[in-house]
Each structure stands twice: as C-alpha cells, then as structure tokens.
Protein backbone atom coordinates (compact mmCIF):
# COMPACT_ATOMS: atom_id res chain seq x y z
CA UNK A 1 0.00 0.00 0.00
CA UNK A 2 1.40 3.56 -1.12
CA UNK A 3 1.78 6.31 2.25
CA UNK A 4 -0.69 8.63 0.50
CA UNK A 5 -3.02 5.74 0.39
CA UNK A 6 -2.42 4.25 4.13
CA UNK A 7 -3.02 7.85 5.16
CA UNK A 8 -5.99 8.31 3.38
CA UNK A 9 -7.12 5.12 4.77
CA UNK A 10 -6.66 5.95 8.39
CA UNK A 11 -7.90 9.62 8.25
CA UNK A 12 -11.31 7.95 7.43
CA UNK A 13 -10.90 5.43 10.21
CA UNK A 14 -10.52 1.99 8.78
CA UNK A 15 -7.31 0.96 10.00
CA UNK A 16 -9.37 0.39 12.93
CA UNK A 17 -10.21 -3.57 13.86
CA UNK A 18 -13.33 -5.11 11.97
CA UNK A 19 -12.96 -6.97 9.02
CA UNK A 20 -13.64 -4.14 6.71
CA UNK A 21 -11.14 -1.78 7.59
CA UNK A 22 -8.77 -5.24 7.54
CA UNK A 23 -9.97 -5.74 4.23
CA UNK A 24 -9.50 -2.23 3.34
CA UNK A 25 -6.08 -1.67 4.77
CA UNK A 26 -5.09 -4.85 3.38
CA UNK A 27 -3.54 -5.75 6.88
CA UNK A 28 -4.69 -7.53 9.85
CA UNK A 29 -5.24 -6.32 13.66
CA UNK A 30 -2.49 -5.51 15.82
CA UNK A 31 -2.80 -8.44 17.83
CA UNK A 32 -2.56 -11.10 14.54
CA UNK A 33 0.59 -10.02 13.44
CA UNK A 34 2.68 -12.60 15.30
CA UNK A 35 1.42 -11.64 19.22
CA UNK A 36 2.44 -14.31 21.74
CA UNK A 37 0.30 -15.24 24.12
CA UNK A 38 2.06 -16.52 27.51
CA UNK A 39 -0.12 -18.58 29.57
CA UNK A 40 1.00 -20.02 32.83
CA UNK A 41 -1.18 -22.86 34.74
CA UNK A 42 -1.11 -25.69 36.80
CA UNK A 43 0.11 -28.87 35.78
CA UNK A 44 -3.55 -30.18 35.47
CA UNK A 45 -4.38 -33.54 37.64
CA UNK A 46 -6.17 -34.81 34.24
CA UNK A 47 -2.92 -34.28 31.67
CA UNK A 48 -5.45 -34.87 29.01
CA UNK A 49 -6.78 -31.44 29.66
CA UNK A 50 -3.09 -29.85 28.97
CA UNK A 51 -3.11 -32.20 25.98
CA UNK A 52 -6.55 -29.97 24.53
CA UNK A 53 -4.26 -26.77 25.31
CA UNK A 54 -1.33 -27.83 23.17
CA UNK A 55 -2.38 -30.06 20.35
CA UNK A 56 -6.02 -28.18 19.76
CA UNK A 57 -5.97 -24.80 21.18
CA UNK A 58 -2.73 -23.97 20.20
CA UNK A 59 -3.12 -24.52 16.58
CA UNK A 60 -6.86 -23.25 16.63
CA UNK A 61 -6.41 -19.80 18.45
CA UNK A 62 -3.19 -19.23 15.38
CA UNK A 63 -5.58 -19.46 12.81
CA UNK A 64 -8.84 -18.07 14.10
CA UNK A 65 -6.77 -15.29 16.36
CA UNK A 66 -3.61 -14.69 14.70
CA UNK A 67 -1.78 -15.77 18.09
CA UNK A 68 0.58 -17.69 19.57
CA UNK A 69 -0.35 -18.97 22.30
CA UNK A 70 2.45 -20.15 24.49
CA UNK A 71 0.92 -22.45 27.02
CA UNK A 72 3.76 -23.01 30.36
CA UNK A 73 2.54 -25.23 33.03
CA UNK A 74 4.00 -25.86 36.46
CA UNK A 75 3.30 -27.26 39.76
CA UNK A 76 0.31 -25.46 41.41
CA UNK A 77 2.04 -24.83 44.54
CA UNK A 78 4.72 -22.97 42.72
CA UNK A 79 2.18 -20.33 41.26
CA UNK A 80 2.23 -18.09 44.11
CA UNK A 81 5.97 -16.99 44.14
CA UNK A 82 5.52 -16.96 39.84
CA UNK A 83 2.80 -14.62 40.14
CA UNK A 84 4.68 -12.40 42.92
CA UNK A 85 7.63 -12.39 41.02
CA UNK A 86 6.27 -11.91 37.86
CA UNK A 87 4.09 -8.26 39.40
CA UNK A 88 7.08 -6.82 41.29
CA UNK A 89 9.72 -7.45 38.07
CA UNK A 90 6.77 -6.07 35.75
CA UNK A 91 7.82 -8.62 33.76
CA UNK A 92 6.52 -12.57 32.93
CA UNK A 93 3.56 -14.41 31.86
CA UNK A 94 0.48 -12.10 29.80
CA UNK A 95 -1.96 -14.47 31.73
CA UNK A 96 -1.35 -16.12 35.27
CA UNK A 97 -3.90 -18.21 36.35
CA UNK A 98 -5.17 -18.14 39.82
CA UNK A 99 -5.92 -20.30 42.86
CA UNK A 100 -9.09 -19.70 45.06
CA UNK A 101 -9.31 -16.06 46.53
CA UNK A 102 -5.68 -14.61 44.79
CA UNK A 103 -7.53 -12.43 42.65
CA UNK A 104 -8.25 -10.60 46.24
CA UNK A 105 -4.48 -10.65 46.38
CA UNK A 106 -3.63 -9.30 43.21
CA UNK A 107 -6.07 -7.22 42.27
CA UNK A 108 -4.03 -4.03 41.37
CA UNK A 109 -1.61 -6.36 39.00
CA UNK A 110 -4.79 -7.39 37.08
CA UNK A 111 -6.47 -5.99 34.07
CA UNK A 112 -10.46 -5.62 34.27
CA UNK A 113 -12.11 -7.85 32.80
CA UNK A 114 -15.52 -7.58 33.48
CA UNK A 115 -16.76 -7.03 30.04
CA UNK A 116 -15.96 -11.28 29.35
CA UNK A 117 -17.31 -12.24 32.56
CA UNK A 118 -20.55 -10.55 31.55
CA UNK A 119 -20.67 -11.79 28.31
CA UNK A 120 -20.10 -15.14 29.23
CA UNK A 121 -22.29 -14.84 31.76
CA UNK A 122 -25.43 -13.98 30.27
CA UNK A 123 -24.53 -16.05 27.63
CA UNK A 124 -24.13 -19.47 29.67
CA UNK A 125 -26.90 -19.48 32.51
CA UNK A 126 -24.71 -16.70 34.66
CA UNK A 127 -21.76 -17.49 36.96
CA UNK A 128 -21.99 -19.30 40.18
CA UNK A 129 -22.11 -17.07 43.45
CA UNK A 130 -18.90 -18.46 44.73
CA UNK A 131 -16.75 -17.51 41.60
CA UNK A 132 -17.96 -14.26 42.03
CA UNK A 133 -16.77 -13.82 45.58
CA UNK A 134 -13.75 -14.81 44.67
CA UNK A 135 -12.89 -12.93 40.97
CA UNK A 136 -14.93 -9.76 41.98
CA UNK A 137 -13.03 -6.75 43.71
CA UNK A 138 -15.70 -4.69 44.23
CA UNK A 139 -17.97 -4.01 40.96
CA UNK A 140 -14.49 -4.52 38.86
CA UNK A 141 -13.90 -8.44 37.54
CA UNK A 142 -9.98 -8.74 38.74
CA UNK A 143 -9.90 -12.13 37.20
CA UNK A 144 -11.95 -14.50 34.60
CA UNK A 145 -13.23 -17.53 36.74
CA UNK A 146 -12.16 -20.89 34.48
CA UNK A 147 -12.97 -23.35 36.41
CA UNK A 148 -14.26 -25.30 39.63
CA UNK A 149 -12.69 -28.49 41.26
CA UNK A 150 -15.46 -29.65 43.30
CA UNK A 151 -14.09 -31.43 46.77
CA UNK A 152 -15.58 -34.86 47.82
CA UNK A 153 -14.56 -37.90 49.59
CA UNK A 154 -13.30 -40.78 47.42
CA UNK A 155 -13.44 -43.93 48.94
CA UNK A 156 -13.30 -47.41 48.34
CA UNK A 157 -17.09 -48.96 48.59
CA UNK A 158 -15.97 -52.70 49.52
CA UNK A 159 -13.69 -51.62 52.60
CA UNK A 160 -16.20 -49.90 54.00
CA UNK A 161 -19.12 -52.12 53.30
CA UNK A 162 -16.25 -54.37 54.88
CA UNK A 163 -15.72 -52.88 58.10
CA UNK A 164 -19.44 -52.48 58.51
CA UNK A 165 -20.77 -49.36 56.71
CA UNK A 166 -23.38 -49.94 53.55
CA UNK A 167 -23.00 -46.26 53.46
CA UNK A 168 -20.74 -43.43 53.53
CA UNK A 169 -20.33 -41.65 57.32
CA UNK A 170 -22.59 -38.69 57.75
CA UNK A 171 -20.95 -37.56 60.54
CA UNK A 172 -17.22 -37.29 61.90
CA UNK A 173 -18.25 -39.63 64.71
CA UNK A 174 -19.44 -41.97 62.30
CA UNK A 175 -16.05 -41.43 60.24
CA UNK A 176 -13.65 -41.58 63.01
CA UNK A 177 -15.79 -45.39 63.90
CA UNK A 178 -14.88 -46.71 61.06
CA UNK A 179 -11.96 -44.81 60.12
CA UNK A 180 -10.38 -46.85 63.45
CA UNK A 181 -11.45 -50.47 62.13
CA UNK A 182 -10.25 -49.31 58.63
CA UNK A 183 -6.45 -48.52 60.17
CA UNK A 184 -6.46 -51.55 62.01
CA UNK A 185 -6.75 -53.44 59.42
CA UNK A 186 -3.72 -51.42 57.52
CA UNK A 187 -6.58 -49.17 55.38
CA UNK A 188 -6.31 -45.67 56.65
CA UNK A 189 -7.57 -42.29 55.83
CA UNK A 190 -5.55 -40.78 53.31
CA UNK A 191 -5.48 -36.66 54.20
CA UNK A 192 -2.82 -34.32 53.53
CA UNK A 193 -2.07 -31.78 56.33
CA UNK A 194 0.92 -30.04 54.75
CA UNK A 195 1.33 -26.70 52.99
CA UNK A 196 -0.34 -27.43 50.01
CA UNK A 197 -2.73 -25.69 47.67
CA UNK A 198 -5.73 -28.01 47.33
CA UNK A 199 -6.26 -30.62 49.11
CA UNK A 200 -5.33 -29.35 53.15
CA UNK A 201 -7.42 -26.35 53.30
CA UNK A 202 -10.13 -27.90 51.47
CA UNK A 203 -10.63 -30.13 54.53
CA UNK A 204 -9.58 -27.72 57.29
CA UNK A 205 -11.73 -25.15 56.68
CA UNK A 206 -15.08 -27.15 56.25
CA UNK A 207 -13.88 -28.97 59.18
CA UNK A 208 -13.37 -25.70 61.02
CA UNK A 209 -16.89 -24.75 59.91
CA UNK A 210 -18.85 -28.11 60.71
CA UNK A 211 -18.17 -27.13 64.35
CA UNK A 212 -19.06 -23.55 64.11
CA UNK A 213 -15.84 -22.27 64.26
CA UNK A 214 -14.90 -19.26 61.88
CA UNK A 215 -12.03 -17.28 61.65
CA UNK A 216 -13.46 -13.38 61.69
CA UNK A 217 -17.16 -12.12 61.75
CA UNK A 218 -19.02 -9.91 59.58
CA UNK A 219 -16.97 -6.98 60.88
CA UNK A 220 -14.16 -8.81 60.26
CA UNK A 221 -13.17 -9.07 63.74
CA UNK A 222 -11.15 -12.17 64.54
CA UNK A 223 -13.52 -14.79 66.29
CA UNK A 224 -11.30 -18.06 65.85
CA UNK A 225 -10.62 -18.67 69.48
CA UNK A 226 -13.71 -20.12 70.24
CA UNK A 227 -15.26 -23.05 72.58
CA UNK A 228 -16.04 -24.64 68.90
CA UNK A 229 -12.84 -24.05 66.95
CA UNK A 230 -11.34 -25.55 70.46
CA UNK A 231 -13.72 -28.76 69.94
CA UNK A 232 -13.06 -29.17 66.90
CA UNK A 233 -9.13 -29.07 66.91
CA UNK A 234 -9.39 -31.77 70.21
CA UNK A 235 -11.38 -33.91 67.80
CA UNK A 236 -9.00 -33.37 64.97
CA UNK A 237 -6.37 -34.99 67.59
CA UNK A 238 -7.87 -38.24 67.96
CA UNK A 239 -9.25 -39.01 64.81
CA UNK A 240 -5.75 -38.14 63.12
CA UNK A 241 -4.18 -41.04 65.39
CA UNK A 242 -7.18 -43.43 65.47
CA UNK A 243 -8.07 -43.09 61.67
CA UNK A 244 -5.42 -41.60 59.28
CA UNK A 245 -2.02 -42.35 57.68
CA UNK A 246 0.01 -39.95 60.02
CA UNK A 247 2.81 -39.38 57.42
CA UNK A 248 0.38 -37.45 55.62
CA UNK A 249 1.34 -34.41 57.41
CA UNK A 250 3.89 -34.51 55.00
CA UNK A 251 1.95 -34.68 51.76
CA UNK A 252 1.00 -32.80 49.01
CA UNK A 253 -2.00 -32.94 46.69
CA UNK A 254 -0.21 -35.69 44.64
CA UNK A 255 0.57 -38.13 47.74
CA UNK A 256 -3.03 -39.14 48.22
CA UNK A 257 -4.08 -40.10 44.99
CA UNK A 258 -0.53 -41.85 44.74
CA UNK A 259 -1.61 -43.96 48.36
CA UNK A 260 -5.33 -44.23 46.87
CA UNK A 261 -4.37 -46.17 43.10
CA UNK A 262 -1.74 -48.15 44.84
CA UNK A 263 -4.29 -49.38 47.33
CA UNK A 264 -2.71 -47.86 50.89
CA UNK A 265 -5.69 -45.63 52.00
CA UNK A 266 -9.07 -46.53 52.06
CA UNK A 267 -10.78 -42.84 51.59
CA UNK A 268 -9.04 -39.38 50.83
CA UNK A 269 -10.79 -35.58 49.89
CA UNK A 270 -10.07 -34.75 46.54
CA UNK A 271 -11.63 -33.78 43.35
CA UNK A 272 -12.06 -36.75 41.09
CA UNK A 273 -8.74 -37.17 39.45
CA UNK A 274 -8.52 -40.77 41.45
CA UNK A 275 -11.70 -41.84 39.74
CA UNK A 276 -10.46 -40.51 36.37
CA UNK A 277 -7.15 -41.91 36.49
CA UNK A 278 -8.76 -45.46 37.51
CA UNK A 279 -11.56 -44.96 34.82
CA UNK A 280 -8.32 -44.27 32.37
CA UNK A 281 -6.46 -46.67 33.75
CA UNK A 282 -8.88 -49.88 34.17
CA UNK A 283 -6.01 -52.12 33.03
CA UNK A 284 -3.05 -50.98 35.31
CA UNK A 285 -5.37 -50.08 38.81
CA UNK A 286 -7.01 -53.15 40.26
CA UNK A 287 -8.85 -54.13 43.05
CA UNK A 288 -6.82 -56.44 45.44
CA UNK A 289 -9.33 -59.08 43.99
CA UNK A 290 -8.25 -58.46 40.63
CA UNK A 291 -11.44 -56.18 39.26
CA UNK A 292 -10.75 -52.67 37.52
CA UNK A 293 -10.29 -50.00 40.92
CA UNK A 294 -12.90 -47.55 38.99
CA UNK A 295 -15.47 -49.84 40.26
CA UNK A 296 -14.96 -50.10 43.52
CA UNK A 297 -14.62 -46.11 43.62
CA UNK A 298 -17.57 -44.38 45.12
CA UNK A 299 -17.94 -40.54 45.92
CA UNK A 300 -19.33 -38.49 49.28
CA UNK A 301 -19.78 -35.03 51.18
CA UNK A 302 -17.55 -34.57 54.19
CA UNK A 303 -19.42 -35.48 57.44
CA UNK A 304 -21.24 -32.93 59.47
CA UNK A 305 -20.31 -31.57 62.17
CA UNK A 306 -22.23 -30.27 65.29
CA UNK A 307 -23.18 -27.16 62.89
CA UNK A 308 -23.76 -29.25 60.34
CA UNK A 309 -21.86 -29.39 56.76
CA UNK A 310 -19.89 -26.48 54.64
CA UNK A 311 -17.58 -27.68 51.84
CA UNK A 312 -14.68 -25.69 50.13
CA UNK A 313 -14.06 -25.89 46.42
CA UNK A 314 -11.14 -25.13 44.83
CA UNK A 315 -11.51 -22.11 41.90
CA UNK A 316 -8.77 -21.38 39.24
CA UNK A 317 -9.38 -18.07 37.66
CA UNK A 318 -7.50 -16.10 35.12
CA UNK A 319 -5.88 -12.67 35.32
CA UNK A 320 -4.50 -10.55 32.57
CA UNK A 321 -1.76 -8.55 33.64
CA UNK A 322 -1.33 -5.10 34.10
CA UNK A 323 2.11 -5.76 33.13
CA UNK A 324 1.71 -7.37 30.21
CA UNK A 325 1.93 -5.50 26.45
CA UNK A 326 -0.04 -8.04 24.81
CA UNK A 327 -3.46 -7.40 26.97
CA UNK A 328 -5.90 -7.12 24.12
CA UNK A 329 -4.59 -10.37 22.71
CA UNK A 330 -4.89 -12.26 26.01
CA UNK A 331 -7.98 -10.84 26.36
CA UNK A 332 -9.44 -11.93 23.15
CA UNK A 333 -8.03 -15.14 23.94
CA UNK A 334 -9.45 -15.57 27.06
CA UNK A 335 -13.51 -14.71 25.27
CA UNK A 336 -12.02 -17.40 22.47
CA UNK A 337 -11.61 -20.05 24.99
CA UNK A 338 -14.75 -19.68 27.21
CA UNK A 339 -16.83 -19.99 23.66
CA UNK A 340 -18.73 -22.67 24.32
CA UNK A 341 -17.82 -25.03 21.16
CA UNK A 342 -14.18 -24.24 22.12
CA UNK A 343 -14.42 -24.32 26.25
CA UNK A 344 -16.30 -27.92 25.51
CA UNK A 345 -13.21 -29.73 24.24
CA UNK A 346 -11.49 -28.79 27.41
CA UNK A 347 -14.41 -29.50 29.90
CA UNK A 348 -15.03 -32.95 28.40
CA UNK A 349 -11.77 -34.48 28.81
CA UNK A 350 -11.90 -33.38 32.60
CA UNK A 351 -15.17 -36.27 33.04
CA UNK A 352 -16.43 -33.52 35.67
CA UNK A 353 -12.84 -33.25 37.94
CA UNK A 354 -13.22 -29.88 36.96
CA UNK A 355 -16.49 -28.33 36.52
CA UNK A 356 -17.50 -24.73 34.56
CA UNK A 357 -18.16 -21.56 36.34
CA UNK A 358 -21.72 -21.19 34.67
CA UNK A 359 -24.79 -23.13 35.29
CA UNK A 360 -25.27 -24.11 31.30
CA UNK A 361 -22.64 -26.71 31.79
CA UNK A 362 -25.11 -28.21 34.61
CA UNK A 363 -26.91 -29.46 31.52
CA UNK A 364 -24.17 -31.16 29.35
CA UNK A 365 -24.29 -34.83 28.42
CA UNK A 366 -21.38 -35.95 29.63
CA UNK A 367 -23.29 -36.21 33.19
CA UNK A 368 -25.64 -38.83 32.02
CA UNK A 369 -22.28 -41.26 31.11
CA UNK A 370 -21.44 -41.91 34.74
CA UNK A 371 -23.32 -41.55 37.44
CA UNK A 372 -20.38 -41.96 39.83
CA UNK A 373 -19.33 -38.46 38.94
CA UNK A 374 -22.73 -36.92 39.05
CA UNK A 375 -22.39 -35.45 42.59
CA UNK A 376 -19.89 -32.95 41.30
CA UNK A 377 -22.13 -31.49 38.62
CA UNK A 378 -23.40 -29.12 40.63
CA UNK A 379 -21.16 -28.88 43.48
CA UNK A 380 -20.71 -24.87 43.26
CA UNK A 381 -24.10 -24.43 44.66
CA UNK A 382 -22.52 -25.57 47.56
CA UNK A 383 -19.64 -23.74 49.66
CA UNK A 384 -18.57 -21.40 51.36
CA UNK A 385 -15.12 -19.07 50.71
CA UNK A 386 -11.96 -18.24 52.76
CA UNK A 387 -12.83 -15.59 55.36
CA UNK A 388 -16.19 -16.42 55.92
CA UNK A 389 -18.27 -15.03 57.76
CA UNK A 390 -16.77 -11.81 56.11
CA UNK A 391 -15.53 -11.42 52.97
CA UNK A 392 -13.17 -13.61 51.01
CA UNK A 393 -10.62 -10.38 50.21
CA UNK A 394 -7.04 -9.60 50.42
CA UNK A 395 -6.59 -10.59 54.34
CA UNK A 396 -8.59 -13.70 53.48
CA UNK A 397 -6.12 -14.72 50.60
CA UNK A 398 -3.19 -14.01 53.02
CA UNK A 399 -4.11 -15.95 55.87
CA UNK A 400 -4.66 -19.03 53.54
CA UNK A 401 -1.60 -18.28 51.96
CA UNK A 402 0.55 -19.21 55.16
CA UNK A 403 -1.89 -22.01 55.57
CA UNK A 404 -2.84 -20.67 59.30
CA UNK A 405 -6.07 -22.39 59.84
CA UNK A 406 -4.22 -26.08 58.62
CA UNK A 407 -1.22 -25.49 60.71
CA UNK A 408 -3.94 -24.68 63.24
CA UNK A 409 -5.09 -28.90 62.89
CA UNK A 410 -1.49 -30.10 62.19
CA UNK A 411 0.33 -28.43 65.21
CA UNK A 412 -1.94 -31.08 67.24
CA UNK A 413 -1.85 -33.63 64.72
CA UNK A 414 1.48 -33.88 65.45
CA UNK A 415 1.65 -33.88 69.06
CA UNK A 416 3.45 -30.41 68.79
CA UNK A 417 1.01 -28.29 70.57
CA UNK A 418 -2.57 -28.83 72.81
CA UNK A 419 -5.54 -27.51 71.20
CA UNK A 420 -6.30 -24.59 72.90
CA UNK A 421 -2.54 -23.53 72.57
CA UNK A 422 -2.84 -24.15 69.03
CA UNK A 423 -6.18 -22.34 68.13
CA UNK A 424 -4.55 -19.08 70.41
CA UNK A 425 -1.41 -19.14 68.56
CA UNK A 426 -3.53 -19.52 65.50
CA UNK A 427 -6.05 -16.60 66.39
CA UNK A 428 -2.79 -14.18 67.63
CA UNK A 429 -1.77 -15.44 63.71
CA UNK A 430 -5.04 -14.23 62.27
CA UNK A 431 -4.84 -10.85 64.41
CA UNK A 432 -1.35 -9.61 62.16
CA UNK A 433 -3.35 -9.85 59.05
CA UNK A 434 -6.58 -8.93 60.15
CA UNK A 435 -5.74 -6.19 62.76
C-alpha cells in the first residue's frame, strides 16, 4: 500500500479492527501479526486437559486469532511466588492463572475484565455465586473464573461395606468409627495436612466450619478462638491417630491419589482425578481381587459436624496482567476459549474433575455417562469461601496463603502443641493480618 493511500485510509478510520477496515487496509489487527500469548497454569491432575491446550488450542487460536499462544505449566504450589515475582519485576507471563481467593491478592496487577465475565455470563446461565466472591473486587472483575474443582470424599465402597458401613459416614463420629477399624486393618484415611494448595485447606476449613468455628465475623473481627474451633481441633487430635495415615502431614495434593491407586488408604478428599485416572487406567489399577479399581470407587460429602456441613471448592481463575503488552490479545483469547464449542473440548476431557463456572454446563451430556461423577455437577451451589463469615478479600487470601487455619489442625496432629494452645497461637496469627 502507497503512504498517501495508508493515510488516506486511516484519516477515514478503517485501520481500525473489523474486518472491513482489515480488508481495506489490506492488513490484519495488531494483535494477529505474530502476538504471543504466555499462559502459565497448573500442571492439570487430568494431563489430558493440557493435551486440549497444546495439540487443539494452540493450533486453533493461530488461525482463528492470529496468536501464539504459548501455554507453560508448572506445579500449582509454585504459582504463588511466579505470580509475585512476575508483578514486582513487571515482567513474565500475559496471563497467570489463579488459585481460590488470589484475585483478592492481586487485584491491582490485574487488568479488568468484566466485560468477558458478563458476556459469558449472560450467555451461559450466569456465573456461580462463589466464583464471584472470589474474581470480583468490588464491581471490577480482577480475574476471569475458568474453572471449579469440586471437593468430595473418594473412597473405596468394599472396605467400608467391609468394616461395617453400607454407606458413607454422615458424621465425623461416624467417620472416626470406622476410620479406626479401617487402620487396624492397615486401610487408613488418606489426608494431607501439609502446605499445600488443594487438598489441606479444602478439609480444614469445612472442618473448622462443621463445628461452628470461623475465623473473623461480619466486621471482620477475629472470632477463631472459640469453645467450637477448640472442639473441633481436640477432635481433629484423635481421629488423626485413630483413623489416618500420620505421614500425611507430610503430603501434598499428589501423595493421596498416589496412596489411593496403589491401594494404601481406604478414603481421601479430593476432586475426582482418582476416579479418572482409575476410569483411564482400568487395566493398570485393580482391586486387590483383581477387578478394575474404577469400580470399587464411590464418591461423598464430608461429614457434618455439630453445625452441620460447609464444603470448600477449589476455583482457578485467570488474570490478565497489568504488566503485560499483549493485553488485548490475552484478552481476546481468554472470550475465544470460554466460547462454548471451544471451552467444551477442554471441559469434556476433565469427566467432571473440573467443573464450569456457569450453570449451562449443569446441563451437558457428559453427566448422564457416569453416574459416579454426578455429585460434582453441581457442586458450586454448595460452599462457602476463605474468610467467611466476612468477605473472602485480600486478608482472606493471606491468611490461607501461610496455611494458618491447617497449621492450626497439624500443630496437634502432630503432638506439637494442645488444642487450645494451638487455636490461640492460630487466632494471635489471624490478628497480624486482620488487625
């Protein structure tokens, strides 16, 4: 194209985007000519799910975006100190996704990004209440919710039937009963209490909950050093030693389903990557009696408490960065991959250890293939969020960042520390953040 002609062609305001002035200009959008796209996430539990990103998306978003999309993944435990030291050097990945309440956390690093959240909102049934809480600073989105991993108890239906239960618990008393014949019989409880993402505060916090404990109120006043937080860390003490494989203070989220396939543990919280691992792996995991582990697998709530149930789920969200000169494209991206035809290829391969942060996805077909994973299908009607009974913000995210309420369990757990000792240290713990 000549200058006099370029210039004629922007004075009347078709280099703009839209394929006209594209087809006018003879030249595509900014963000098609060669952007990258860095996006960092978790080393997903289902590695099909990273397959979709590298072997479909990849490709797809080049030709219907234009960009390369550059897809890292690491350990989820590790995204924490990426994400910090990614917003203080101004520099590193365009898109960082996010675990639970972080967008709280980060909220000045991020890029708005209401206008998808709305649009895929309206367009897909609206977004649960409990992404919300945890993507929304304010009115402002700080981060596009992705996706839910709904938190249940997997446990082995035979053992249990076994040791005198046709049913799953319903309460902790219930749990720890069995729990104790279970470990006797070299089957324990498989629960991580270590300082790790997922699993460990998704049971510690319900747990905290079932008995009425909280850690602030409404005012945000700390509140954890109660006669129930107490009761409930006493408990915590006994079943740990009647019931559970003690090394798992120790573990991370891969150690249970590790001790779960190999046949160790009789019942650990997690999302359903056991089940789909044994459903994907029917010929290596077995049964001790020879029979494919998948059916033998079987999926609960945690037991209630003495103020009854409140389950965590784990949310990953992602936020565009401030830092990043490539915002548009990561933003188009990011309304690319929550299309439903596209966000489907993705969600499939999960078999429901991940579930959608609209409702529309309640619907989807894949629910009526197994109805071992059915329970999770609508598991974000359910829960509650760090910091409750105030809000899950920035204090929130910090005080599950040094995993506080867990070391809270484990201090006892461990025989380091009584309970009321703990749940004051704890509380004193709570009142740096919160004031």
């Amino acid at each position: 194209m000549k200058r006099r002609t370029f210039i004629k062609a922007v004075g009347a305001g078709i280099a703009a985007t839209g394929i006209e002035g594209i087809l006018t200009a003879q030249r595509a959008p900014a963000f098609a000519q060669g952007t990258t796209v860095h996006i960092l996430r978790w080393n997903d539990f289902v590695p099909a799910a990273d397959e979709v990103l590298r072997k479909e998306y990849v490709p797809a978003v080049q030709k219907s975006l234009g960009i390369r999309l550059n897809v890292e993944t690491v350990n989820a435990n590790d995204i924490p100190a990426r994400a910090t030291s990614a917003i203080q050097s101004g520099n590193g990945p365009d898109i960082i996704m996010l675990l639970n309440n972080y967008p709280h956390l980060y909220a000045e690093a991020g890029v708005d990004v209401s206008d998808i959240a709305e649009e895929v909102g309206k367009a897909q049934g609206g977004i649960y209440s409990l992404p919300q809480a945890l993507c929304k600073v304010g009115a402002r989105w700080a981060a596009m919710p992705w996706s839910t991993v709904p938190a249940l108890l997997a446990y082995r239906k035979s053992w249990f039937e076994e040791a005198g239960a046709k049913t799953f618990p319903t309460t902790w008393e219930q749990y720890r009963a069995v729990g104790k014949k279970l470990k006797a019989a070299k089957r324990p409880i498989g629960q991580t209490l270590g300082h790790t993402f997922g699993d460990a505060p998704t049971f510690t916090y319900p747990f905290m909950w079932s008995y009425g404990g909280q850690e602030i109120d409404k005012a945000g006043k700390v509140i954890l050093e109660s006669k129930q937080t107490i009761e409930s860390v006493n408990f915590m003490a006994a079943f740990w030693k009647d019931a559970h494989d003690e090394g798992g203070l120790a573990w991370d989220d891969t150690n249970n389903n590790r001790a779960f396939l190999s046949g160790e543990i009789c019942a650990s919280l997690n999302g359903a990557s056991i089940y789909v691992a044994a459903l994907n792996g029917k010929d290596k995991f077995k049964t001790e009696k020879g029979a494919p582990l998948h059916t033998d697998i079987l999926h609960a709530p945690l037991p209630k408490g003495p103020a009854g149930e409140a389950p965590y789920h784990t949310a990953f969200t992602h936020m565009v960065m401030k830092y990043s000169k490539n915002q548009k494209a990561a933003k188009d991206f990011l309304r690319w991959a929550h299309a439903k035809e596209n966000y489907e290829k993705w969600f499939v391969v999960q078999k429901g250890f991940a579930i959608a942060p609209t409702r529309d996805w309640e619907k989807h077909p894949m629910w009526k293939v197994d109805p071992v994973m059915l329970p999770f299908s609508k598991a974000s009607l359910t829960g509650r969020a760090m910091g409750y009974a105030g809000e899950p913000n920035k204090k929130a995210a910090e005080v599950w960042n040094k995993y506080i309420i867990t070391d809270m369990y484990a201090q006892v757990a461990s025989g380091k520390m009584k309970a009321a000792d703990s749940v004051k240290w704890a509380a004193g713990e709570l009142r740096k953040v919160y004031g």
